[in-house]
PDB file of N, CA and C in Angstrom:
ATOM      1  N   UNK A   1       0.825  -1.191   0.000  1.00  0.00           N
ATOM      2  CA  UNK A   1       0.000   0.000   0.000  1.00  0.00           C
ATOM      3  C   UNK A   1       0.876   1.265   0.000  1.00  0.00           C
ATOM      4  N   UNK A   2       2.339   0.833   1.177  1.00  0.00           N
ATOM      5  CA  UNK A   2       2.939   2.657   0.933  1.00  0.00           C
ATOM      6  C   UNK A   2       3.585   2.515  -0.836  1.00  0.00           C
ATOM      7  N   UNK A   3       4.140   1.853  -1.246  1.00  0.00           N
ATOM      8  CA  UNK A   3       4.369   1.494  -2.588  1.00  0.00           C
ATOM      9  C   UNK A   3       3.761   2.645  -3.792  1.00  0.00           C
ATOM     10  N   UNK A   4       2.277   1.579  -3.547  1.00  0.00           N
ATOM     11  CA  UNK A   4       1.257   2.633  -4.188  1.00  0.00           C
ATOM     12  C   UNK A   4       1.126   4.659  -3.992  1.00  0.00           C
ATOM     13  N   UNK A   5       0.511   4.249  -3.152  1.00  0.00           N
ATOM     14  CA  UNK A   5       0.737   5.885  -2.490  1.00  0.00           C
ATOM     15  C   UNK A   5       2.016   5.958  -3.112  1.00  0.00           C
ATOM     16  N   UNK A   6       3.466   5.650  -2.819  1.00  0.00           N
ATOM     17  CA  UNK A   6       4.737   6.676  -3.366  1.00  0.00           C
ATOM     18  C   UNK A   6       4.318   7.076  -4.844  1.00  0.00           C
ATOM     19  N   UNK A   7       4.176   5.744  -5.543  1.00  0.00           N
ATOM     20  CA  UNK A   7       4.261   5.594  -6.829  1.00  0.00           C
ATOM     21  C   UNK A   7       2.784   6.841  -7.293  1.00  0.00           C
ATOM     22  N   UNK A   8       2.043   6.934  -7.109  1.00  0.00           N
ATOM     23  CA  UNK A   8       0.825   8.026  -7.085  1.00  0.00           C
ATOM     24  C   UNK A   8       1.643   9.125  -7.157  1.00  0.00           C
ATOM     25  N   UNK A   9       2.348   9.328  -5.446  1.00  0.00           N
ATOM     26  CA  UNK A   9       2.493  10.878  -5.680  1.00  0.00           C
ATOM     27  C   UNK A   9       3.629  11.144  -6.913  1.00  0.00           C
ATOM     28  N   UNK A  10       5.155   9.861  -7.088  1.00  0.00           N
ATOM     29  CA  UNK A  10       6.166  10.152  -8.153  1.00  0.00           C
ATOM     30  C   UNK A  10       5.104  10.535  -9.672  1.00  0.00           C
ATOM     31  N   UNK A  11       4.289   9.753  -9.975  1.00  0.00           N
ATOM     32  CA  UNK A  11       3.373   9.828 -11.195  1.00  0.00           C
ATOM     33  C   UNK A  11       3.199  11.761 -11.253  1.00  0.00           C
ATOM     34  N   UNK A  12       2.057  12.192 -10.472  1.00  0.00           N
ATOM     35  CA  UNK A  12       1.629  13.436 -10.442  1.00  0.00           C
ATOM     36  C   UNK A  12       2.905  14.118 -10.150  1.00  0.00           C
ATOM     37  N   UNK A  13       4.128  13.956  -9.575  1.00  0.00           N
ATOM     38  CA  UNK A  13       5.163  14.656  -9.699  1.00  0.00           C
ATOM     39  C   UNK A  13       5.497  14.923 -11.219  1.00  0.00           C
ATOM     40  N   UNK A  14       5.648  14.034 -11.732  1.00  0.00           N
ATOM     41  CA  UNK A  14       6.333  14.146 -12.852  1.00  0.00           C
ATOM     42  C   UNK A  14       5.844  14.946 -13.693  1.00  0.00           C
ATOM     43  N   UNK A  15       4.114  14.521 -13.756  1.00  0.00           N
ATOM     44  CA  UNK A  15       3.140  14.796 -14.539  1.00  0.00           C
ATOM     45  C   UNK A  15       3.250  16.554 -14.763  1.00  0.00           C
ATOM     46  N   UNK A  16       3.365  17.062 -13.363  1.00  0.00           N
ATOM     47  CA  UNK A  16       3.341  18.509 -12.955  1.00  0.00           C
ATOM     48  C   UNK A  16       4.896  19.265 -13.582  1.00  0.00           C
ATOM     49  N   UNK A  17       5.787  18.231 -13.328  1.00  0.00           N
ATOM     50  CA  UNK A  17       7.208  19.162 -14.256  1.00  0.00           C
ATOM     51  C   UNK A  17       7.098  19.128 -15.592  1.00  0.00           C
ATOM     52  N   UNK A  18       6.343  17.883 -16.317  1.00  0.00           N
ATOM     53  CA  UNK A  18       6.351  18.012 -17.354  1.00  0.00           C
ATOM     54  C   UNK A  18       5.337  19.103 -18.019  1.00  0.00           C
ATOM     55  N   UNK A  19       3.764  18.925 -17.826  1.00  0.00           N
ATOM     56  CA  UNK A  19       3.464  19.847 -17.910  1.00  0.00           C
ATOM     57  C   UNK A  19       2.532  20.735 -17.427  1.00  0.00           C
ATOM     58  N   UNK A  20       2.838  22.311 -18.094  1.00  0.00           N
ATOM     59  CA  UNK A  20       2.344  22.977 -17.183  1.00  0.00           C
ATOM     60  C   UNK A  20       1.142  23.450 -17.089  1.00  0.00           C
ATOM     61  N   UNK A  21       0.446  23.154 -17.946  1.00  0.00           N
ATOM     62  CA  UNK A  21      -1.635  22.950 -17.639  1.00  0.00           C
ATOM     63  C   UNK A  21      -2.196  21.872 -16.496  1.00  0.00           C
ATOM     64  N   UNK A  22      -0.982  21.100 -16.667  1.00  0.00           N
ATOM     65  CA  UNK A  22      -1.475  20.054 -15.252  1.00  0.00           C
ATOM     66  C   UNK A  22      -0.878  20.791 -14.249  1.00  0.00           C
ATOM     67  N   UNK A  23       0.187  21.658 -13.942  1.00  0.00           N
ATOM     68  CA  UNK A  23       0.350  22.151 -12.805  1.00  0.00           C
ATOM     69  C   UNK A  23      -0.415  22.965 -12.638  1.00  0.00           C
ATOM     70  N   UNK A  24      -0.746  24.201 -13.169  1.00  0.00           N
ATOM     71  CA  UNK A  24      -2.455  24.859 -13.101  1.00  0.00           C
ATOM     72  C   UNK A  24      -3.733  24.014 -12.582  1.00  0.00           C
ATOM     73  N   UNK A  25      -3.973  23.075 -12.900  1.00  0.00           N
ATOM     74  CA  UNK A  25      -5.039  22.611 -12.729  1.00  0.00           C
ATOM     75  C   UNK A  25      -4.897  21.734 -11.237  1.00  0.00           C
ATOM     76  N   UNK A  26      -4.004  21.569 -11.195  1.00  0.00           N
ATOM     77  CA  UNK A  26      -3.065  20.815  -9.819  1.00  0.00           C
ATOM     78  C   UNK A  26      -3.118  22.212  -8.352  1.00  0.00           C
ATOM     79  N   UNK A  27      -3.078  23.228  -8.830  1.00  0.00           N
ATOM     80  CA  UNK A  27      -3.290  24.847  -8.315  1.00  0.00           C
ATOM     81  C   UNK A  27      -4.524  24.851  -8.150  1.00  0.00           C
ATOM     82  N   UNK A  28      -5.578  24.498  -9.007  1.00  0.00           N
ATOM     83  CA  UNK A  28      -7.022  25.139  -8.847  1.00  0.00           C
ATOM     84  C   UNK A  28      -7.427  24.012  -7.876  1.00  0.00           C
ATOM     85  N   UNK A  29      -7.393  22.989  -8.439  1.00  0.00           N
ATOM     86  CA  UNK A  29      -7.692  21.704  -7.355  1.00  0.00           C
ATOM     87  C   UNK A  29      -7.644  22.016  -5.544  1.00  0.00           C
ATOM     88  N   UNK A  30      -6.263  22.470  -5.325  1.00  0.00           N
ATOM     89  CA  UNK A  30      -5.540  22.427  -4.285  1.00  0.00           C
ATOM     90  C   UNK A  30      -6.685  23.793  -3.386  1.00  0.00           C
ATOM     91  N   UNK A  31      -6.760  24.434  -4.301  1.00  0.00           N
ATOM     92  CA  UNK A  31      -7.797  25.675  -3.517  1.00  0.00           C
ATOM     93  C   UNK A  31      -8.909  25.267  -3.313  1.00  0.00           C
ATOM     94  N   UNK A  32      -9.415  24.664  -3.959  1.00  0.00           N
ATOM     95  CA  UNK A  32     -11.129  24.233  -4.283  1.00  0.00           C
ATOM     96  C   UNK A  32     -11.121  22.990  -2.970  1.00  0.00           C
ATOM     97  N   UNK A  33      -9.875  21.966  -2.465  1.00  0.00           N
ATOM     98  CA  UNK A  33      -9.791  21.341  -1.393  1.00  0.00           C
ATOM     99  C   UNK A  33      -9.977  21.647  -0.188  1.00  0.00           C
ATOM    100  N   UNK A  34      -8.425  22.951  -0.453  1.00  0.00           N
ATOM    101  CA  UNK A  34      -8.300  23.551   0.954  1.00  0.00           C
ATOM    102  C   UNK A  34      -9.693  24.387   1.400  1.00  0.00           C
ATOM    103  N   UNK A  35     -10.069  25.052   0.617  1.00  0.00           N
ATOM    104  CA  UNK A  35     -11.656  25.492   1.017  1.00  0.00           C
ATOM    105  C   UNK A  35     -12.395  24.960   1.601  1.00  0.00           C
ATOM    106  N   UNK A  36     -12.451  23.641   0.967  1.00  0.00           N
ATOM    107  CA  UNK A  36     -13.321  22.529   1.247  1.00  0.00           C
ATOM    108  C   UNK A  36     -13.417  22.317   2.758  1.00  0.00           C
ATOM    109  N   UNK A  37     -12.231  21.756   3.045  1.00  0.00           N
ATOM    110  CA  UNK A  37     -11.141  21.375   4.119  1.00  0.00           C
ATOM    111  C   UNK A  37     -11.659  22.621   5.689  1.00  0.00           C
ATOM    112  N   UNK A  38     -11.629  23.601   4.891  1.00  0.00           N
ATOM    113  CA  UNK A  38     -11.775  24.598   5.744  1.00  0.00           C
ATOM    114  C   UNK A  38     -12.979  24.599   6.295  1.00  0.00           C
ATOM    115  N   UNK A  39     -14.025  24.731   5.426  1.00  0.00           N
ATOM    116  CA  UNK A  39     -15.345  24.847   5.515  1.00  0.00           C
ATOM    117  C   UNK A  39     -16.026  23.861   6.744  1.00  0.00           C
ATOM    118  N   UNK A  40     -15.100  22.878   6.291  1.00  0.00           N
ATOM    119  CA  UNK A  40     -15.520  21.814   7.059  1.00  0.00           C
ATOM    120  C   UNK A  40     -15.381  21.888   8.993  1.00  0.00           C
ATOM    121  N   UNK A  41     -14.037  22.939   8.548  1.00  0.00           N
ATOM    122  CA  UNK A  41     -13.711  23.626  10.672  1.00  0.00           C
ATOM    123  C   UNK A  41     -14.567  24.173  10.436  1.00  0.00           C
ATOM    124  N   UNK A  42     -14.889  25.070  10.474  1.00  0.00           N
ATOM    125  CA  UNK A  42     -15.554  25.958  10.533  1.00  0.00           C
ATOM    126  C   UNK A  42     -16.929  25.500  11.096  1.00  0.00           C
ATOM    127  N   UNK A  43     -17.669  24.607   9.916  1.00  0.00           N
ATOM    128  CA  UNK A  43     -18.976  23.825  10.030  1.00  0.00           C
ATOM    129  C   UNK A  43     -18.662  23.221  11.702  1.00  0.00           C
ATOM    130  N   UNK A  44     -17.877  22.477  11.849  1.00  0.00           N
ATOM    131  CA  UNK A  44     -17.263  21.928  13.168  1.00  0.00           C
ATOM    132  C   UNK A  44     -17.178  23.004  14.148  1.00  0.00           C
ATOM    133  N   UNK A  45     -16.536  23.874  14.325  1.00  0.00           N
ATOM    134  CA  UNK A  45     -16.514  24.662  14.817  1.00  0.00           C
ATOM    135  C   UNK A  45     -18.018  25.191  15.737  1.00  0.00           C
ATOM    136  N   UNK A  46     -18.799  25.327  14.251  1.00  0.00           N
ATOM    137  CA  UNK A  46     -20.040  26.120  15.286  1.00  0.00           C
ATOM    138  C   UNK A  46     -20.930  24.673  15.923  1.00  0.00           C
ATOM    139  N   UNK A  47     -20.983  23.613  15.184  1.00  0.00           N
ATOM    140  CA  UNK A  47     -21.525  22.373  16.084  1.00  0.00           C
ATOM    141  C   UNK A  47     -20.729  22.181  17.201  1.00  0.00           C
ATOM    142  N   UNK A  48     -19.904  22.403  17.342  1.00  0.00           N
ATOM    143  CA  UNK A  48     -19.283  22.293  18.711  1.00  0.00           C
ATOM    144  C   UNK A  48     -19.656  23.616  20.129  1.00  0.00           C
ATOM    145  N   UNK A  49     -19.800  24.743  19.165  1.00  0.00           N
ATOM    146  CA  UNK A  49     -20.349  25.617  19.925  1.00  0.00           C
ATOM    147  C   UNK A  49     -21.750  25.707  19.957  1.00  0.00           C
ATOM    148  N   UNK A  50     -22.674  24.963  19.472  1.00  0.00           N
ATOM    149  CA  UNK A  50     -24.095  24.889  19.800  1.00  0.00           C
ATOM    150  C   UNK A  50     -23.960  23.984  20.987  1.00  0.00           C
ATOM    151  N   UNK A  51     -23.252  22.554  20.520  1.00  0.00           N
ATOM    152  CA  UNK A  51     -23.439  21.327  21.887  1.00  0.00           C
ATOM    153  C   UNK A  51     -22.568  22.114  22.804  1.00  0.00           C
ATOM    154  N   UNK A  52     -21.563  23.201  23.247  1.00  0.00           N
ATOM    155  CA  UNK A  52     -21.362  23.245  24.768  1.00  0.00           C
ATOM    156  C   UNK A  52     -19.981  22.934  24.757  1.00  0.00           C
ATOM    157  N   UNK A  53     -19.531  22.429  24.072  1.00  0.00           N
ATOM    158  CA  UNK A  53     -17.466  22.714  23.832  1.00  0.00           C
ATOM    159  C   UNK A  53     -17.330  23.705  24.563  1.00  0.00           C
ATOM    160  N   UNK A  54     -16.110  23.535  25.323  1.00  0.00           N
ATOM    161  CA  UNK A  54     -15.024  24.449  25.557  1.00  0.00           C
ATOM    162  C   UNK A  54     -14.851  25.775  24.612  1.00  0.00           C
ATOM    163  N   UNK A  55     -14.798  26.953  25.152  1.00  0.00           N
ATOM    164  CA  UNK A  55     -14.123  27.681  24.180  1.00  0.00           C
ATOM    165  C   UNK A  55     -13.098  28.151  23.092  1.00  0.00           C
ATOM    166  N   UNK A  56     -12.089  27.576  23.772  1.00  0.00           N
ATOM    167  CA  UNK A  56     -10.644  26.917  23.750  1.00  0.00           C
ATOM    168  C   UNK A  56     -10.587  25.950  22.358  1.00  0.00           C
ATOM    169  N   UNK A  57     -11.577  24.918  22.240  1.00  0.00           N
ATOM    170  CA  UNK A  57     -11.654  24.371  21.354  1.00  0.00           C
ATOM    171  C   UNK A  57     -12.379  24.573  19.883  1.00  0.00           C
ATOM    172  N   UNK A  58     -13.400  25.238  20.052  1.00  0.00           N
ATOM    173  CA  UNK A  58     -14.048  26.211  19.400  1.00  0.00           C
ATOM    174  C   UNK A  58     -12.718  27.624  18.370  1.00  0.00           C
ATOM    175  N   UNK A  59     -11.861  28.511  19.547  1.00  0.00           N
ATOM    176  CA  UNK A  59     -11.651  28.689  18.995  1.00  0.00           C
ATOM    177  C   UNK A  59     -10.421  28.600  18.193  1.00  0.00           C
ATOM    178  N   UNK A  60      -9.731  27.430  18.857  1.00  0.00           N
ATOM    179  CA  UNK A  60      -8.890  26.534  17.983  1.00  0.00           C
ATOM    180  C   UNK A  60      -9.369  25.916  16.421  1.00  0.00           C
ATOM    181  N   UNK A  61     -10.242  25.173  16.274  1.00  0.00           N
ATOM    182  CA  UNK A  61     -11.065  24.900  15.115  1.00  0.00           C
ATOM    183  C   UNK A  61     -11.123  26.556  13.824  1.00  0.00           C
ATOM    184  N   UNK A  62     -11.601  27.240  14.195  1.00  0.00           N
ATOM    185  CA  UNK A  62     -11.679  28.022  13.538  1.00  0.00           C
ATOM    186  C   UNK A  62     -10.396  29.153  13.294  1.00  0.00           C
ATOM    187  N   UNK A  63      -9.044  29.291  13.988  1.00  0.00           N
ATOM    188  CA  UNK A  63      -7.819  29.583  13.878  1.00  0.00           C
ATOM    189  C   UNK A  63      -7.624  28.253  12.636  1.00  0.00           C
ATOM    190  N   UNK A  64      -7.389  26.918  12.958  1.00  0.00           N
ATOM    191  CA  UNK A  64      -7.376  26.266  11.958  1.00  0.00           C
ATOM    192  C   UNK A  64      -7.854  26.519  10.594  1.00  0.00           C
ATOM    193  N   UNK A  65      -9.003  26.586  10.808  1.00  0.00           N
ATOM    194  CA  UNK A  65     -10.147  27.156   9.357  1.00  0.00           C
ATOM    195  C   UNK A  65      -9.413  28.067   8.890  1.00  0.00           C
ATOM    196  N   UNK A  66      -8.784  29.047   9.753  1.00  0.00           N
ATOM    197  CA  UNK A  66      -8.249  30.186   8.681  1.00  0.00           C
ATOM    198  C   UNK A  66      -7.028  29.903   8.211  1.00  0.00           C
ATOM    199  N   UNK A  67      -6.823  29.300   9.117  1.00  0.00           N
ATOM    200  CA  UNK A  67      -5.012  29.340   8.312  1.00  0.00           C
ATOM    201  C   UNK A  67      -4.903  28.274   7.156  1.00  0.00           C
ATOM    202  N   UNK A  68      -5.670  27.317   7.153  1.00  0.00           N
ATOM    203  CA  UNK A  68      -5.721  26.081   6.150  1.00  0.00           C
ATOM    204  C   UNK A  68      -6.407  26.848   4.862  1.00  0.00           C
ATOM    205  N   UNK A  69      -7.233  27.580   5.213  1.00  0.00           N
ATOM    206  CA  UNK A  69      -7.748  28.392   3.587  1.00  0.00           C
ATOM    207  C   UNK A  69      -6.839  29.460   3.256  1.00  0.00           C
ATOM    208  N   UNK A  70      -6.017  30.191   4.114  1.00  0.00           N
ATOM    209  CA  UNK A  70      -4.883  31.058   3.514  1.00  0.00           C
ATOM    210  C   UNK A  70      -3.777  30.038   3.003  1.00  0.00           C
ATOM    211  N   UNK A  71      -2.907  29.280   3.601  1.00  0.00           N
ATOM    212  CA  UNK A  71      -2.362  28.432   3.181  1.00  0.00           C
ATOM    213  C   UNK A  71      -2.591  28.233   1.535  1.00  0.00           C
ATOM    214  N   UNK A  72      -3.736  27.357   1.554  1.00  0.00           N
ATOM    215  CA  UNK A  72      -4.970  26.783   0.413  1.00  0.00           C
ATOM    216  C   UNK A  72      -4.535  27.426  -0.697  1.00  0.00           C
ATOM    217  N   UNK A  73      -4.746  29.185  -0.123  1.00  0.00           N
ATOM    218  CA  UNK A  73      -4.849  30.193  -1.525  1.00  0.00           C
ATOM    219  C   UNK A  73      -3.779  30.483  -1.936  1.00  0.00           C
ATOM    220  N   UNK A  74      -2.852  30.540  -0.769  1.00  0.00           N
ATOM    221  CA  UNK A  74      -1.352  31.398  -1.581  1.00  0.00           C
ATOM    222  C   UNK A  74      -0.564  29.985  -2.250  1.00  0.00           C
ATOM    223  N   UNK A  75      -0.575  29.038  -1.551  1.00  0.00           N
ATOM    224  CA  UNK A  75      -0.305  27.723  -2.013  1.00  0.00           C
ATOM    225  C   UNK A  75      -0.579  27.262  -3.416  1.00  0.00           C
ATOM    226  N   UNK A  76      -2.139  27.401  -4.008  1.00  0.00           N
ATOM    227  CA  UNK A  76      -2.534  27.294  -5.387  1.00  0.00           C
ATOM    228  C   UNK A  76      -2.373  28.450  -6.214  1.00  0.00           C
ATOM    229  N   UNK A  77      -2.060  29.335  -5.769  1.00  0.00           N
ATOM    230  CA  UNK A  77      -1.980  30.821  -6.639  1.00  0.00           C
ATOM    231  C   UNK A  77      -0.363  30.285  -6.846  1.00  0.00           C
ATOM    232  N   UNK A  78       0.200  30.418  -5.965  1.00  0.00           N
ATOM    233  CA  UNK A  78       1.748  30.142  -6.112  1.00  0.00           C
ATOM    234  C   UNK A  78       2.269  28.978  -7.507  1.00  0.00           C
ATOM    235  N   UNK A  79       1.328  27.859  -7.658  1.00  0.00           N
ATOM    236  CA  UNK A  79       1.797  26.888  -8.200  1.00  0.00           C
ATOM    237  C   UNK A  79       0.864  27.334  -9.852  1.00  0.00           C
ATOM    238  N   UNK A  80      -0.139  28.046  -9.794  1.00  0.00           N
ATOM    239  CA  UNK A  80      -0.991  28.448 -10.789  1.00  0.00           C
ATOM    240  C   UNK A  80       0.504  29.750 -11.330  1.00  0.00           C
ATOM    241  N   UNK A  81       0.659  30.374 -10.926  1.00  0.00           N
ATOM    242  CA  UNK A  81       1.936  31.207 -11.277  1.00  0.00           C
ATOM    243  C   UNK A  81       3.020  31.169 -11.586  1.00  0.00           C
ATOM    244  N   UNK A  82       3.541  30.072 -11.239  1.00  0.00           N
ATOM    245  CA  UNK A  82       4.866  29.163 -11.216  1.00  0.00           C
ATOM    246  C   UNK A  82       4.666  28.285 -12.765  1.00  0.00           C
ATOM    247  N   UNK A  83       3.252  27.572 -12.942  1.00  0.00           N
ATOM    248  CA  UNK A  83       2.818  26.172 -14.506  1.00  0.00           C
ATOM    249  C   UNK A  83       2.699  28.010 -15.408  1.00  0.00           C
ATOM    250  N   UNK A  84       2.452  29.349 -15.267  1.00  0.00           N
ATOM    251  CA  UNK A  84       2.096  30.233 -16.155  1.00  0.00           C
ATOM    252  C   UNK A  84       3.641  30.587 -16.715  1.00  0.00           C
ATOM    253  N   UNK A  85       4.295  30.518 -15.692  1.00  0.00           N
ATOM    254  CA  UNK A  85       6.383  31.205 -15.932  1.00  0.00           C
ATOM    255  C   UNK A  85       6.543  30.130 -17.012  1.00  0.00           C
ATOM    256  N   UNK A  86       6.219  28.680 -16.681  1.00  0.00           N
ATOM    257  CA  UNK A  86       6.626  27.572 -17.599  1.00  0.00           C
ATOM    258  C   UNK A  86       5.801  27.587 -18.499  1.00  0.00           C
ATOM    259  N   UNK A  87       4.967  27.899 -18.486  1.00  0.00           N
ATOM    260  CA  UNK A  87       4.177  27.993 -20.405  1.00  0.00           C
ATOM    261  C   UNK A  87       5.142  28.986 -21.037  1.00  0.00           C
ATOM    262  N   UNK A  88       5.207  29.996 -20.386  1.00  0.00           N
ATOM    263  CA  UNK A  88       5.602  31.155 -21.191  1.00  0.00           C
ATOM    264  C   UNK A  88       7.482  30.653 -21.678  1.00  0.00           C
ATOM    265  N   UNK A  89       7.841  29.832 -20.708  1.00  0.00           N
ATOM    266  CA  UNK A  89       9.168  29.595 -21.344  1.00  0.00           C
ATOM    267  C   UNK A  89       9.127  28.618 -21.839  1.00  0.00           C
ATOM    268  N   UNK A  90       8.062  27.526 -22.131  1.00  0.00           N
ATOM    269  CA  UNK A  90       8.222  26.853 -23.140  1.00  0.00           C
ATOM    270  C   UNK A  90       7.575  27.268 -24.622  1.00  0.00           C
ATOM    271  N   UNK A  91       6.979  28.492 -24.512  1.00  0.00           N
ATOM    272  CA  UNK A  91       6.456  29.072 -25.602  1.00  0.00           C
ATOM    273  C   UNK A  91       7.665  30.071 -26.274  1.00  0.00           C
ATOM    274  N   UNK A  92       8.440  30.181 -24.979  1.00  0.00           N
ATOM    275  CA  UNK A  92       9.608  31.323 -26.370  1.00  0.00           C
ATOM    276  C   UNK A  92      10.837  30.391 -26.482  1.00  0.00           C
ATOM    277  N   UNK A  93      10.513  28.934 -26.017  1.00  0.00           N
ATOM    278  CA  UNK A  93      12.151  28.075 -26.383  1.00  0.00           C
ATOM    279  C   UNK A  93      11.060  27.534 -27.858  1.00  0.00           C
ATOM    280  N   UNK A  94       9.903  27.260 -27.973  1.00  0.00           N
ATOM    281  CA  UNK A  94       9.584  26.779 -29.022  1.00  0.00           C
ATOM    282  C   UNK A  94       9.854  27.625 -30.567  1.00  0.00           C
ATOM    283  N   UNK A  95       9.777  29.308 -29.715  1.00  0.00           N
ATOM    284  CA  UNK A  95      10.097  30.233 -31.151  1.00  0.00           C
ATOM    285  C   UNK A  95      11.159  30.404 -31.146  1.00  0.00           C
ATOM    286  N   UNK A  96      12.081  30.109 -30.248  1.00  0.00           N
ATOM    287  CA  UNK A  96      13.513  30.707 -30.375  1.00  0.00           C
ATOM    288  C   UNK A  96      14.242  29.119 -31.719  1.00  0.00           C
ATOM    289  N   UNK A  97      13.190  27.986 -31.088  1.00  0.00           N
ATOM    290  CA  UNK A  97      13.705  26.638 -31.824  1.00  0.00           C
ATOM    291  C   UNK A  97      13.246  26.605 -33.436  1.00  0.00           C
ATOM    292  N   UNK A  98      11.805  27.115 -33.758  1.00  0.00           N
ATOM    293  CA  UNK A  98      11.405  27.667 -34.890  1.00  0.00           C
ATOM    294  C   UNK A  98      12.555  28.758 -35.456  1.00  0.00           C
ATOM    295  N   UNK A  99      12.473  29.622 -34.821  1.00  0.00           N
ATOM    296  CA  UNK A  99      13.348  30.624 -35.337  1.00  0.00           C
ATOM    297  C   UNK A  99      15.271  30.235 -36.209  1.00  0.00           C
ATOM    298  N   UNK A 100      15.824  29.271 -35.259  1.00  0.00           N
ATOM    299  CA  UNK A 100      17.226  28.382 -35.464  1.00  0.00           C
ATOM    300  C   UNK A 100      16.497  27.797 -36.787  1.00  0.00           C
ATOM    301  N   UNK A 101      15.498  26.951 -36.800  1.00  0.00           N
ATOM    302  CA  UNK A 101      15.365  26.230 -38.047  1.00  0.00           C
ATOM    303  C   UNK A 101      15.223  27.260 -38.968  1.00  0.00           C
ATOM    304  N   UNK A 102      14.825  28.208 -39.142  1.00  0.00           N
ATOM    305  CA  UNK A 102      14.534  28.786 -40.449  1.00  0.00           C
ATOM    306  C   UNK A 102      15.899  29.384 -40.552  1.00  0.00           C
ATOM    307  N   UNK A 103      16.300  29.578 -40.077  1.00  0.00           N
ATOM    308  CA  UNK A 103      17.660  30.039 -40.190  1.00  0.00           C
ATOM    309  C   UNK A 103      18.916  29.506 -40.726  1.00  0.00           C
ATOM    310  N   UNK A 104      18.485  27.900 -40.232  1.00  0.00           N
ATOM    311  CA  UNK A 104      19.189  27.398 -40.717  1.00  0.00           C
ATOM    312  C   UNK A 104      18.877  26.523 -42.090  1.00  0.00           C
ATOM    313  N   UNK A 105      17.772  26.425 -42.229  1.00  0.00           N
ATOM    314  CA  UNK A 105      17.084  26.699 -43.937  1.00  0.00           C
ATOM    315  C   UNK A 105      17.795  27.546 -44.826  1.00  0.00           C
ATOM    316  N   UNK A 106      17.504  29.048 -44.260  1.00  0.00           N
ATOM    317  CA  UNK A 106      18.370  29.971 -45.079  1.00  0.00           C
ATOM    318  C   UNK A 106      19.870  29.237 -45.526  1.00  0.00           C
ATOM    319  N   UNK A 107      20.685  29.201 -44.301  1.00  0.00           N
ATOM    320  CA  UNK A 107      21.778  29.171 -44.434  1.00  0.00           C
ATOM    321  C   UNK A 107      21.903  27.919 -45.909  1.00  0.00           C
ATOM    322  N   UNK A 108      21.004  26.714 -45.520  1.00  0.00           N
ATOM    323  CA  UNK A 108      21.609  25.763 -46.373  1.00  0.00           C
ATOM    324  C   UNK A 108      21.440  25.886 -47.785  1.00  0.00           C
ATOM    325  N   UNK A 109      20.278  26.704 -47.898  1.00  0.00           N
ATOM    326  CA  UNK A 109      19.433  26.713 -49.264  1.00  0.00           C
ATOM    327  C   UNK A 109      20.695  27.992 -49.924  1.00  0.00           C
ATOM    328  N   UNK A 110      21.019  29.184 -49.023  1.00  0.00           N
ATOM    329  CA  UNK A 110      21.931  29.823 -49.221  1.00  0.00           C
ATOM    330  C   UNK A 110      23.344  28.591 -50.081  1.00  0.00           C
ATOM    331  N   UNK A 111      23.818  28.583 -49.166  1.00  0.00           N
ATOM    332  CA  UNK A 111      25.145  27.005 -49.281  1.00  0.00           C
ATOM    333  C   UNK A 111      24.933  26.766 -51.151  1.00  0.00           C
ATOM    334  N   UNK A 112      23.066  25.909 -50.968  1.00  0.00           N
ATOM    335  CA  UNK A 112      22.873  25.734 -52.420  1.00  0.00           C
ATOM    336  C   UNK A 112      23.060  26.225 -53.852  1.00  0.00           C
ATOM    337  N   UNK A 113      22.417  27.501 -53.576  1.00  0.00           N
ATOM    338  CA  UNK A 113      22.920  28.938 -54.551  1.00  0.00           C
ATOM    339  C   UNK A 113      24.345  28.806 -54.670  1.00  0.00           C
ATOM    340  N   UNK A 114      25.397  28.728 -53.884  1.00  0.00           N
ATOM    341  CA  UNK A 114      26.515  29.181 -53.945  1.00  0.00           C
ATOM    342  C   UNK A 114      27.387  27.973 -55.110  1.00  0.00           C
ATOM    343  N   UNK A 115      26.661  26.799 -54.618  1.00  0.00           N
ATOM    344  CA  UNK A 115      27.389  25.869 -55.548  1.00  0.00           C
ATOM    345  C   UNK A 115      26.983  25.865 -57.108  1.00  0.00           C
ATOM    346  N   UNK A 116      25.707  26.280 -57.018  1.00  0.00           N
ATOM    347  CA  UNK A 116      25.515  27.025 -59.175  1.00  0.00           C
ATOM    348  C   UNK A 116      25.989  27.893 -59.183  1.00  0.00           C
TER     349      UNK A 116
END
């Protein structure tokens, strides 16, 4: 079973360096969780303060709630910002790689001319 689990998270590792729409979407996920996640103290939170909890615990739960949805956000913004740097540099190594080929078209077709 830990096997699995490793092998899961190496998979989505990879998945995420390679590319970067899955790391975006790996970003939106992660917010739409941690929200989740949060919502859920929170929800906890006030059932605990209807039945008669401690205060203490109450407002532990909801310190939690907040920090797990800030976390959440700067966490998926961060990685949504980070897959956008890597589009954009795999979009100007693709023209800079377009660009070498035609160039080097010229050059050969040039070469050609020279030998008539």
């Amino acid at each position: 079973m830990f096997f699995v689990k490793l092998a899961i998270r190496f998979i989505i590792f990879v998945l995420a360096s390679i590319f970067p729409k899955f790391k975006m979407s790996i970003g939106l996920v992660l917010i739409i969780y941690m929200t989740l996640f949060s919502a859920f103290l929170f929800w906890g939170a006030h059932i605990d303060n209807i039945y008669g909890e401690p205060a203490w615990v109450v407002r532990n739960m909801r310190i939690s709630g907040v920090v797990v949805l800030i976390v959440g956000w700067v966490l998926g913004i961060a990685l949504m910002l980070q897959a956008r740097g890597d589009a954009t540099m795999w979009e100007d190594g693709l023209e800079e790689y377009a660009r070498k080929q035609g160039m080097d078209a010229l050059q050969r077709d040039a070469k050609d001319t020279d030998k008539d």
